[in-house]
PDB file of N, CA and C in Angstrom:
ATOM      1  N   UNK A   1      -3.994  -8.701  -2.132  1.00  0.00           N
ATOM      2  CA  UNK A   1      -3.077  -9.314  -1.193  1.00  0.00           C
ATOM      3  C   UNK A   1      -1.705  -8.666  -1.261  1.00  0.00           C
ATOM      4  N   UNK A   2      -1.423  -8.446  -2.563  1.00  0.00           N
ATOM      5  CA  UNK A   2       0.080  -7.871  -2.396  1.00  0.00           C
ATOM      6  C   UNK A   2      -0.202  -6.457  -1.841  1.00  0.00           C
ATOM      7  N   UNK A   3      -0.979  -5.388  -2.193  1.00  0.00           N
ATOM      8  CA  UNK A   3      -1.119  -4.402  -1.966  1.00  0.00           C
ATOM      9  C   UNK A   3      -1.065  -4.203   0.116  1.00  0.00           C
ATOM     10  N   UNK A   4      -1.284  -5.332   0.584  1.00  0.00           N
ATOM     11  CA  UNK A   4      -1.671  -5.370   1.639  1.00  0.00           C
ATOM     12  C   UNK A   4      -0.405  -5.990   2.631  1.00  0.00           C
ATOM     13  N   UNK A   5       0.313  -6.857   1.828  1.00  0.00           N
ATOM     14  CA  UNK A   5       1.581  -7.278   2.616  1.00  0.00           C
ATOM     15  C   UNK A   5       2.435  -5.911   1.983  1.00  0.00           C
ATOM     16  N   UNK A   6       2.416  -4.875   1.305  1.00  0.00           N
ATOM     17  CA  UNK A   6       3.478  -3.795   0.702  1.00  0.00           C
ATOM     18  C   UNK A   6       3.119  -3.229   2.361  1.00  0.00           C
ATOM     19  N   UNK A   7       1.916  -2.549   2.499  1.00  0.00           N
ATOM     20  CA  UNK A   7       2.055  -1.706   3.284  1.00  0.00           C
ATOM     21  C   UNK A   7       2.377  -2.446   5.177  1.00  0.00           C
ATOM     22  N   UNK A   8       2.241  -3.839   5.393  1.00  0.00           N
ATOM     23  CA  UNK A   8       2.663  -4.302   6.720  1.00  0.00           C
ATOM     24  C   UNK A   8       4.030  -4.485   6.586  1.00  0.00           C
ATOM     25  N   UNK A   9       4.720  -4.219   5.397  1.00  0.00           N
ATOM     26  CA  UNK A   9       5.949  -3.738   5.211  1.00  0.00           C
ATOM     27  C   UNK A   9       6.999  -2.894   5.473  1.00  0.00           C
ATOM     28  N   UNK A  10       5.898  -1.787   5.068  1.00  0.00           N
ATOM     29  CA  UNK A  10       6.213  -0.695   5.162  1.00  0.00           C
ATOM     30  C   UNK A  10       5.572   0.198   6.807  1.00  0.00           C
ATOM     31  N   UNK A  11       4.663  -0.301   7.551  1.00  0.00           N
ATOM     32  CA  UNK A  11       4.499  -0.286   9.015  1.00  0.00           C
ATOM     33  C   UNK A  11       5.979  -0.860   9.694  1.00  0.00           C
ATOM     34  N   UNK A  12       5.994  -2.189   9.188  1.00  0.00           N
ATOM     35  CA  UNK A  12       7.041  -2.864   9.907  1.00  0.00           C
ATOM     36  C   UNK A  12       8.350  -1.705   9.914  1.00  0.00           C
ATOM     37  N   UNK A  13       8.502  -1.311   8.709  1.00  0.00           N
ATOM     38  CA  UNK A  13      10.124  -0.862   8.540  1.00  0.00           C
ATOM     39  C   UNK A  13      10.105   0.387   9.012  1.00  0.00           C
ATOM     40  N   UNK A  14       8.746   1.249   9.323  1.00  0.00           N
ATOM     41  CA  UNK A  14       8.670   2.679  10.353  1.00  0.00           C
ATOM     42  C   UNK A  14       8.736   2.229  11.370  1.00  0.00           C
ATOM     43  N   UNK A  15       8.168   0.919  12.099  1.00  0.00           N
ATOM     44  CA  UNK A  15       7.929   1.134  13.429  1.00  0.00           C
ATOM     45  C   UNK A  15       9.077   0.490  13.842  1.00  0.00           C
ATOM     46  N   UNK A  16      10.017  -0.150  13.615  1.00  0.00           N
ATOM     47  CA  UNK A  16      11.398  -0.515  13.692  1.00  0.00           C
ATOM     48  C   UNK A  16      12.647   0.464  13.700  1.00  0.00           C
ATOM     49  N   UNK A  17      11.871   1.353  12.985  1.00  0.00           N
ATOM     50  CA  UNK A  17      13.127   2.576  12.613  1.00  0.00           C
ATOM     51  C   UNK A  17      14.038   2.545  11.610  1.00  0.00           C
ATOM     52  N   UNK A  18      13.790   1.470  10.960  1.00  0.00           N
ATOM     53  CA  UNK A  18      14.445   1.250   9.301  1.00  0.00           C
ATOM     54  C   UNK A  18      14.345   2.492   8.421  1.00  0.00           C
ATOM     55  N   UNK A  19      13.229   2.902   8.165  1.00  0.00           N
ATOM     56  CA  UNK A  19      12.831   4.156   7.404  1.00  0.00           C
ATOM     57  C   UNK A  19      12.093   4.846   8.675  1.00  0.00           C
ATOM     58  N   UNK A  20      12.413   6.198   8.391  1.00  0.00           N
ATOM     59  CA  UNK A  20      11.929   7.403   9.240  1.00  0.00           C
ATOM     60  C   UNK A  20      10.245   7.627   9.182  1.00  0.00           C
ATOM     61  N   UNK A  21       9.670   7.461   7.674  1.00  0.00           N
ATOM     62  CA  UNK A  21       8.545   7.947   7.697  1.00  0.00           C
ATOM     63  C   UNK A  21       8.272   6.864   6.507  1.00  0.00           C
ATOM     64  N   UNK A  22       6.600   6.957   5.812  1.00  0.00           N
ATOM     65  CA  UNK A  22       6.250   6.314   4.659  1.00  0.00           C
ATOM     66  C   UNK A  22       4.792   6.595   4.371  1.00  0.00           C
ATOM     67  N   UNK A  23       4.487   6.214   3.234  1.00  0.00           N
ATOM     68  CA  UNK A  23       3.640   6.609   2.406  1.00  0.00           C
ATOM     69  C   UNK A  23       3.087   5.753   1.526  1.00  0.00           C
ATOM     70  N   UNK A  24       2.048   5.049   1.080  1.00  0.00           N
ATOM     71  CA  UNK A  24       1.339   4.017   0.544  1.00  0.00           C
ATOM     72  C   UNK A  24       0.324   4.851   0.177  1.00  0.00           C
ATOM     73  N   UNK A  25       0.230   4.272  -1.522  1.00  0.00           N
ATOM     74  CA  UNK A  25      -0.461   4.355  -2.481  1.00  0.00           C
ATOM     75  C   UNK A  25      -0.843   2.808  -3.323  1.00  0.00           C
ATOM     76  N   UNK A  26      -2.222   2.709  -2.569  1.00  0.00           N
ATOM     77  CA  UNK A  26      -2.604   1.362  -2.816  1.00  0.00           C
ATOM     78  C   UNK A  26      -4.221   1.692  -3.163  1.00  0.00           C
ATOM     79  N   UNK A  27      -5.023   0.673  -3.893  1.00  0.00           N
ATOM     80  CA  UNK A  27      -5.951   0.228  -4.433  1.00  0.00           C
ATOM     81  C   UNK A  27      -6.922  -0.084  -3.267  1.00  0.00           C
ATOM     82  N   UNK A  28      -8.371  -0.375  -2.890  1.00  0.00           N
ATOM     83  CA  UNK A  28      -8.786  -1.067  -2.022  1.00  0.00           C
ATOM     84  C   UNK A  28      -9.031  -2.275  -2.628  1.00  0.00           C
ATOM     85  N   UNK A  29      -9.753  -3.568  -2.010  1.00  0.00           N
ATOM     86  CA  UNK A  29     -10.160  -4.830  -2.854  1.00  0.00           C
ATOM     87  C   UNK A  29     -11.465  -4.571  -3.332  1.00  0.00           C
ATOM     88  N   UNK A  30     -11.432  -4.465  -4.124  1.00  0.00           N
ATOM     89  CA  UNK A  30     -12.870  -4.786  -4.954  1.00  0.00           C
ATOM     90  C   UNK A  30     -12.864  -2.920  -5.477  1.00  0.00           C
ATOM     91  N   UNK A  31     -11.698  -2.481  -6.028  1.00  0.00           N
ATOM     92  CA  UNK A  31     -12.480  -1.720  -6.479  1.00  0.00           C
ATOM     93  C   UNK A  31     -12.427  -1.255  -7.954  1.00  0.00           C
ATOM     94  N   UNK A  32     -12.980  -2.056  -9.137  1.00  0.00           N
ATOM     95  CA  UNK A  32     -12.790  -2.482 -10.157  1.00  0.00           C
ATOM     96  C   UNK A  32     -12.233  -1.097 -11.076  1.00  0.00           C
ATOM     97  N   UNK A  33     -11.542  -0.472 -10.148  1.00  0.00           N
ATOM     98  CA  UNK A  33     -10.972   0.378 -11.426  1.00  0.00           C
ATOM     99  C   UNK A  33      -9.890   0.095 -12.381  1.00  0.00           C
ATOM    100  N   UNK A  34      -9.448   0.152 -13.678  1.00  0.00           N
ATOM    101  CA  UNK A  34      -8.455  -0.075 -14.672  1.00  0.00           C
ATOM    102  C   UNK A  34      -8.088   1.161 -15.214  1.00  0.00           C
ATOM    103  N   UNK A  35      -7.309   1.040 -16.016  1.00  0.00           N
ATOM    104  CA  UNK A  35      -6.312   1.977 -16.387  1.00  0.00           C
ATOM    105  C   UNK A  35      -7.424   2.495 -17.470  1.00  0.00           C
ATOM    106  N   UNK A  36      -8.165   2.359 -18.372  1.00  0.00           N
ATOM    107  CA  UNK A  36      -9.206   2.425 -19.161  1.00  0.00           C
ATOM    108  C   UNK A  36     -10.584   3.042 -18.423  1.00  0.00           C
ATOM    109  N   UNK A  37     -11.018   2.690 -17.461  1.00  0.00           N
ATOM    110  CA  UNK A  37     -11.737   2.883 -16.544  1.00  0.00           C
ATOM    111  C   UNK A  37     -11.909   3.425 -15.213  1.00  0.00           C
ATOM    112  N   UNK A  38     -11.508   4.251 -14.677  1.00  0.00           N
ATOM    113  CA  UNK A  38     -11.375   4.835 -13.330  1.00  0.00           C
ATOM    114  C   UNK A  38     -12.637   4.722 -12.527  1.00  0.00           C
ATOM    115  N   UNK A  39     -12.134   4.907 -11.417  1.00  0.00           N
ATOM    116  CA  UNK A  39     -13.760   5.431 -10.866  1.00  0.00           C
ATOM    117  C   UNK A  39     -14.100   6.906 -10.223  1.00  0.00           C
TER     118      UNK A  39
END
C-alpha cells in the first residue's frame, strides 16, 4: 500500500508540473523477497 500511494504521488507531482520528471523503485505485492533472500 505505501509503495503504491509513493508512486500516485509521484504521478500526481509530474503531471501537475511540481517535479519535471520521476522515477520509482518499488516492490510488487506479493513478492516475498527480503534482504536475506532475493528473488
Amino acid at each position: 500500500r505505501l509503495a503504491v500511494g509513493c508512486v500516485i504521488e509521484l504521478v500526481f507531482k509530474v503531471a501537475t508540473g511540481e517535479l519535471k520528471n520521476g522515477f520509482a523503485v518499488v516492490r510488487p505485492p506479493g513478492h516475498h523477497a527480503e534482504e536475506s533472500t532475493p528473488m
